[in-house]
C-alpha atoms as a PDB file:
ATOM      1  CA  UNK A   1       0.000   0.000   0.000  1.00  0.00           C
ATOM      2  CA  UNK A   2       1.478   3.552  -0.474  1.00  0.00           C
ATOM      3  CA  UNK A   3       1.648   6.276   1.105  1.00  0.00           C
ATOM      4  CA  UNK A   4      -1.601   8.149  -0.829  1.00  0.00           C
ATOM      5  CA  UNK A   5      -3.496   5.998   0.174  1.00  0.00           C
ATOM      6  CA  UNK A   6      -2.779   4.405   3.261  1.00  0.00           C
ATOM      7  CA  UNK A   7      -4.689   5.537   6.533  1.00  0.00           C
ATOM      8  CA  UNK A   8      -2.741   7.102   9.310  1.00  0.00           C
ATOM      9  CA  UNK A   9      -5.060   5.797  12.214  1.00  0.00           C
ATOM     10  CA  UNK A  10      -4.897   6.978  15.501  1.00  0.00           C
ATOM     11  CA  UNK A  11      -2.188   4.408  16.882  1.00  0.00           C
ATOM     12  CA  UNK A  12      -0.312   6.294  14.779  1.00  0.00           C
ATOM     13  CA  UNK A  13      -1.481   9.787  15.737  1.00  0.00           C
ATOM     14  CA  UNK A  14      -0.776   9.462  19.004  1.00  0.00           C
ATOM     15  CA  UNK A  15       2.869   8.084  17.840  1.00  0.00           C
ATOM     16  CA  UNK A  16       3.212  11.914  16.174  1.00  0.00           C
ATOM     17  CA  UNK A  17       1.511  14.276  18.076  1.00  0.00           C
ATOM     18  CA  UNK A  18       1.939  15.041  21.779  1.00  0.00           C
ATOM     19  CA  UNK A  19      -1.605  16.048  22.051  1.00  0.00           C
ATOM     20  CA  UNK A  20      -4.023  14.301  23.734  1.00  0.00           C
ATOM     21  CA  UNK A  21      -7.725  13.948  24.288  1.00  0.00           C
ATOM     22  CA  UNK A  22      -9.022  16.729  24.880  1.00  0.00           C
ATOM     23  CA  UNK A  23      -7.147  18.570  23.170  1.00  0.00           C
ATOM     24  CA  UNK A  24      -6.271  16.411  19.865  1.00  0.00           C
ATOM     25  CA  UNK A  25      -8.336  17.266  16.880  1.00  0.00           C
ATOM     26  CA  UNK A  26      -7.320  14.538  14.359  1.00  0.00           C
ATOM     27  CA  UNK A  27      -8.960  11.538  14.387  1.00  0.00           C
ATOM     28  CA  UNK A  28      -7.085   9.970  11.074  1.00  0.00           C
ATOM     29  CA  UNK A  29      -5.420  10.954   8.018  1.00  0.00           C
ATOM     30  CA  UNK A  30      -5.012   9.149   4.412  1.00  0.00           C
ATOM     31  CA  UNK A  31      -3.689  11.039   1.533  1.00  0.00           C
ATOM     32  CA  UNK A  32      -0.315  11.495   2.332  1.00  0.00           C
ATOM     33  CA  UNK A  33       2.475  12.468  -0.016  1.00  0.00           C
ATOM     34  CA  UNK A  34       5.953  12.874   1.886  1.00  0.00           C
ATOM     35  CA  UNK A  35       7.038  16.730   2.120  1.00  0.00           C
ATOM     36  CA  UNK A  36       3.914  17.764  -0.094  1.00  0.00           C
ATOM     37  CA  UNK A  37      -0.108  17.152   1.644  1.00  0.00           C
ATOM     38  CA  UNK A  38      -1.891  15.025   3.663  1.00  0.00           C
ATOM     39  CA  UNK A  39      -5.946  14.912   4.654  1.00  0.00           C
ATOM     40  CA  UNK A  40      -6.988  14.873   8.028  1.00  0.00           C
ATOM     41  CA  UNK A  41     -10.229  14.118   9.924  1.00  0.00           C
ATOM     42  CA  UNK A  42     -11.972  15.262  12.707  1.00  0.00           C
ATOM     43  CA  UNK A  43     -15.381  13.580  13.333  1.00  0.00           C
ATOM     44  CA  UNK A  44     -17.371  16.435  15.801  1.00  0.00           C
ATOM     45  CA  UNK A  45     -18.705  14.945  18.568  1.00  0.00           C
ATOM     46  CA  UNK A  46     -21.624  16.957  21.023  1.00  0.00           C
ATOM     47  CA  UNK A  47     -19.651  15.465  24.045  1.00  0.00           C
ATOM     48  CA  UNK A  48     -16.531  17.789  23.505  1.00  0.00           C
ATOM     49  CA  UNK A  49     -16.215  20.081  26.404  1.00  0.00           C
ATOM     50  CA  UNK A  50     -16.298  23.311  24.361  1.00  0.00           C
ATOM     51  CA  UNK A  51     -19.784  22.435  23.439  1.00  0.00           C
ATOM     52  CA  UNK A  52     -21.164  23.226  27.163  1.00  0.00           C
ATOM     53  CA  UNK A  53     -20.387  26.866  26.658  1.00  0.00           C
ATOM     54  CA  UNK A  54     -19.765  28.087  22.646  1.00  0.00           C
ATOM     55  CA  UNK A  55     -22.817  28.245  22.696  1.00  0.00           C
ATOM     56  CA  UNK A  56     -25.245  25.979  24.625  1.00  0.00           C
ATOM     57  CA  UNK A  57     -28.846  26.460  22.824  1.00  0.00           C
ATOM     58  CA  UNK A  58     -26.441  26.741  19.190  1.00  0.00           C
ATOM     59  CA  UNK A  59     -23.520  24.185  19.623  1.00  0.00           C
ATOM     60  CA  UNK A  60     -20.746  26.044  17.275  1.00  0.00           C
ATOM     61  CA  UNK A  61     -17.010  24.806  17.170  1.00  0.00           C
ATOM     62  CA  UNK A  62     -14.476  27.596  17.943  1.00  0.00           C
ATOM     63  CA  UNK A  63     -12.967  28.887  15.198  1.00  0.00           C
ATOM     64  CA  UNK A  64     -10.206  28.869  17.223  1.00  0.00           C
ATOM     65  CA  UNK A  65     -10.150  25.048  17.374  1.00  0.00           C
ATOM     66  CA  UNK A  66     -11.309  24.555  13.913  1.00  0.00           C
ATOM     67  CA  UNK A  67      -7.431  26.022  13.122  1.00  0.00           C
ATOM     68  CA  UNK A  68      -5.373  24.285  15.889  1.00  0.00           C
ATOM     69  CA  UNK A  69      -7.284  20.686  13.772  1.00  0.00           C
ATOM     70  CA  UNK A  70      -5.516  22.007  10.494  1.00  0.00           C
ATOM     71  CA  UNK A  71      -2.586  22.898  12.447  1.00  0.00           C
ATOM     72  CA  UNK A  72      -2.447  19.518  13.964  1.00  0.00           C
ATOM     73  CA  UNK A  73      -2.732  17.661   9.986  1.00  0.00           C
ATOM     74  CA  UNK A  74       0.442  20.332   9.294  1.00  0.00           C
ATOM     75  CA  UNK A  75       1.490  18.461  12.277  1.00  0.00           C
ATOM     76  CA  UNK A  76       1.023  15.216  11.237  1.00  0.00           C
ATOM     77  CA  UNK A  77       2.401  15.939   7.733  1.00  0.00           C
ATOM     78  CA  UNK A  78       5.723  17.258   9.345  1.00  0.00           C
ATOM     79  CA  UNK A  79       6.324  14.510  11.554  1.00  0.00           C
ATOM     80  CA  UNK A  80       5.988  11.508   8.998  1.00  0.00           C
ATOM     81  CA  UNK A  81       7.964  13.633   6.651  1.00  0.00           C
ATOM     82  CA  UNK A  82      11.100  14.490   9.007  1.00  0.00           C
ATOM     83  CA  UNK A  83      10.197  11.282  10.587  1.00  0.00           C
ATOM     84  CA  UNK A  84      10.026  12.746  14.114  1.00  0.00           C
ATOM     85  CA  UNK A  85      10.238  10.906  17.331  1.00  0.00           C
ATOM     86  CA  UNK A  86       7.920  12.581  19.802  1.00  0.00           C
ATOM     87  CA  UNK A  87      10.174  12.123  22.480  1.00  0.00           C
ATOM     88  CA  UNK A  88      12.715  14.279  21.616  1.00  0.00           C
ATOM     89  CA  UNK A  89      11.104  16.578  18.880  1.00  0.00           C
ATOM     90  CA  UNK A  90       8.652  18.785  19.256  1.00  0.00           C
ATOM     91  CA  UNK A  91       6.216  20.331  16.061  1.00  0.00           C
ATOM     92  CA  UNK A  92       5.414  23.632  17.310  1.00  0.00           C
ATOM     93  CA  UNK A  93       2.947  26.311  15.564  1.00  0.00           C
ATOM     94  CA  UNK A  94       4.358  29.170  14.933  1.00  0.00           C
ATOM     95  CA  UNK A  95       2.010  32.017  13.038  1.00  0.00           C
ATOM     96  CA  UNK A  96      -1.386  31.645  11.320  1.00  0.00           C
ATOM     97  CA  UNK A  97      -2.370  34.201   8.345  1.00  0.00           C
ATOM     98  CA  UNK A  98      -5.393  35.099   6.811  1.00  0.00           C
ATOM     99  CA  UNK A  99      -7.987  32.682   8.948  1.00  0.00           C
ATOM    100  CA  UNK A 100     -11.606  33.178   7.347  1.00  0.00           C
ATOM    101  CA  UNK A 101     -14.738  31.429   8.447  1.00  0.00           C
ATOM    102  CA  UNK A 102     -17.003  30.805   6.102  1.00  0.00           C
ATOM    103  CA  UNK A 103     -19.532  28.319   7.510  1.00  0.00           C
ATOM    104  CA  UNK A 104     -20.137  26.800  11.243  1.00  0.00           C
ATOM    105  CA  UNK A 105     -18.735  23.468  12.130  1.00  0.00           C
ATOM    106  CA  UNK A 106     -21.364  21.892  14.642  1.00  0.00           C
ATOM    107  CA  UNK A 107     -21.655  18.475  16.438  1.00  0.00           C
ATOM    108  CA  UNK A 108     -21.989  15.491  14.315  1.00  0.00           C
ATOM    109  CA  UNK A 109     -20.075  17.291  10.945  1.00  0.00           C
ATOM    110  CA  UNK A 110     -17.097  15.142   9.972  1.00  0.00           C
ATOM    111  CA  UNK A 111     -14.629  18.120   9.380  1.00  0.00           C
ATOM    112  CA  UNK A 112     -12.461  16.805   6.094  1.00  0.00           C
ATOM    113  CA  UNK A 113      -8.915  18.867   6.210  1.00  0.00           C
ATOM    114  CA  UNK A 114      -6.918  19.318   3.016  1.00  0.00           C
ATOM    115  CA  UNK A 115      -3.271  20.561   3.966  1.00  0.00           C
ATOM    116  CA  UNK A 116      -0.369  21.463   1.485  1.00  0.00           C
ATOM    117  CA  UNK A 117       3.183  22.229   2.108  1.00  0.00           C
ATOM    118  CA  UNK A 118       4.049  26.267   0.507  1.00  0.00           C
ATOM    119  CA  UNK A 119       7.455  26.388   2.019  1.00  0.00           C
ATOM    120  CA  UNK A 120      10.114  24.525   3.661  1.00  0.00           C
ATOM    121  CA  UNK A 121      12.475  26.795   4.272  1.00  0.00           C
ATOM    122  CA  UNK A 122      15.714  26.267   7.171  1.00  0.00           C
ATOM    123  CA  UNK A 123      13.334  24.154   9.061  1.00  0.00           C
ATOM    124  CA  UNK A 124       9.774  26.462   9.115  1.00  0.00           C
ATOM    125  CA  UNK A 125       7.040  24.437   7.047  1.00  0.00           C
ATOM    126  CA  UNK A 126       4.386  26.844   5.855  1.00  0.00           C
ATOM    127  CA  UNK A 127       0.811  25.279   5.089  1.00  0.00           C
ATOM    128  CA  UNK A 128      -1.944  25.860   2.755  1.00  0.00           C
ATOM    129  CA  UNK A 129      -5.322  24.421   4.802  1.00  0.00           C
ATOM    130  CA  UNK A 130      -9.292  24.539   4.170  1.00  0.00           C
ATOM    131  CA  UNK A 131     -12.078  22.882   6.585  1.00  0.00           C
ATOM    132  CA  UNK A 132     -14.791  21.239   4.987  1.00  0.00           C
ATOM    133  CA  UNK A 133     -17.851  19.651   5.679  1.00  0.00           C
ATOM    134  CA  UNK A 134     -19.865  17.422   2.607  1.00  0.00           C
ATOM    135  CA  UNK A 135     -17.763  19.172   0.490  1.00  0.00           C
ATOM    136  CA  UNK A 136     -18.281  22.602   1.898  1.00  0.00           C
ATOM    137  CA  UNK A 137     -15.584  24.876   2.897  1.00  0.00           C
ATOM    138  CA  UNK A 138     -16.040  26.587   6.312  1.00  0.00           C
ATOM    139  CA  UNK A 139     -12.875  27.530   7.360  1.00  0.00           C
ATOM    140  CA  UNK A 140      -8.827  27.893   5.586  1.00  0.00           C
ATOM    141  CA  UNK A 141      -6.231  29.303   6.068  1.00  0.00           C
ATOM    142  CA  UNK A 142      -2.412  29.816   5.788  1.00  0.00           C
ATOM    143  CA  UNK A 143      -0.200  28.848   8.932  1.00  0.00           C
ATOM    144  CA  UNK A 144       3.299  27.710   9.841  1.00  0.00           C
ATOM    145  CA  UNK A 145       5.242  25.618  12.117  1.00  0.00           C
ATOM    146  CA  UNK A 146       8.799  24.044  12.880  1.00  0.00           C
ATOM    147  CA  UNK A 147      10.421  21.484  14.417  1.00  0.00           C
ATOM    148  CA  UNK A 148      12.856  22.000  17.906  1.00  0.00           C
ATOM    149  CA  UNK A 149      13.920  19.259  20.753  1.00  0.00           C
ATOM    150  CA  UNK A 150      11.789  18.129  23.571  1.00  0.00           C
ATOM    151  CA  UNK A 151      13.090  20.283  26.092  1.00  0.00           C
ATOM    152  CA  UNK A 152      13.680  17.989  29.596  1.00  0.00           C
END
């Protein structure tokens, strides 16, 4: 199977990422092309703890949230293509440029996350992103990290 279109489940997410429930927003990937784009998923559940507050009669997802998921795919993309060992590397975000909502994300959408290297330059990755539900784009934007040891 190659890399397009195997499935990075989340054994392996967990192997990348340092993040952990609550506060991971992948669920799995499949798509990948080494150093180039990757799709992630995020399947919205109405038990996430953001729900009880943003907003409680109109369960939205935070925008806010909705980038840290395509920051998290960058994540994922970056670690399989350095081949990172969370143990001793660290994927941290950097900046994130020209964020637009289009559309809310709300419990029980299956948020579909396109993400595309721009840039590798001395070690900063810079991402292309869009959130979609069915097809429909609710959120992108443009948004960089890099790689730096674990600290002890």
């Amino acid at each position: 199977m190659s890399d397009e279109t195997m499935i990075i489940g989340p054994d392996e997410i967990l192997r990348r990422l340092p993040h952990r429930y609550p506060f991971l927003m992948v669920d799995r990937a499949e798509a990948y092309v080494p150093g180039e784009s990757i799709v992630g998923f995020k399947c919205v559940s109405a038990a996430e703890p953001h729900f009880q507050g943003h907003f409680p009669e109109n369960p939205v997802m935070p925008g806010v949230l909705i980038i840290e998921a395509l920051a998290q795919t960058g994540a994922i993309l970056m670690s399989k293509t350095l081949n990172a060992d969370i143990s001793n590397t660290l994927i941290y975000f950097m900046g994130v440029e020209q964020a637009k909502f289009r559309r809310p994300v709300r419990p029980g959408d299956v948020l579909e996350m396109p993400v595309e290297v721009t840039a590798n330059r001395r070690g900063v990755f810079k991402f292309k992103g869009e959130a979609r539900v069915n097809g429909v784009r609710c959120a992108d934007a443009t948004f960089s990290a890099t790689s730096a040891p674990r600290e002890a």
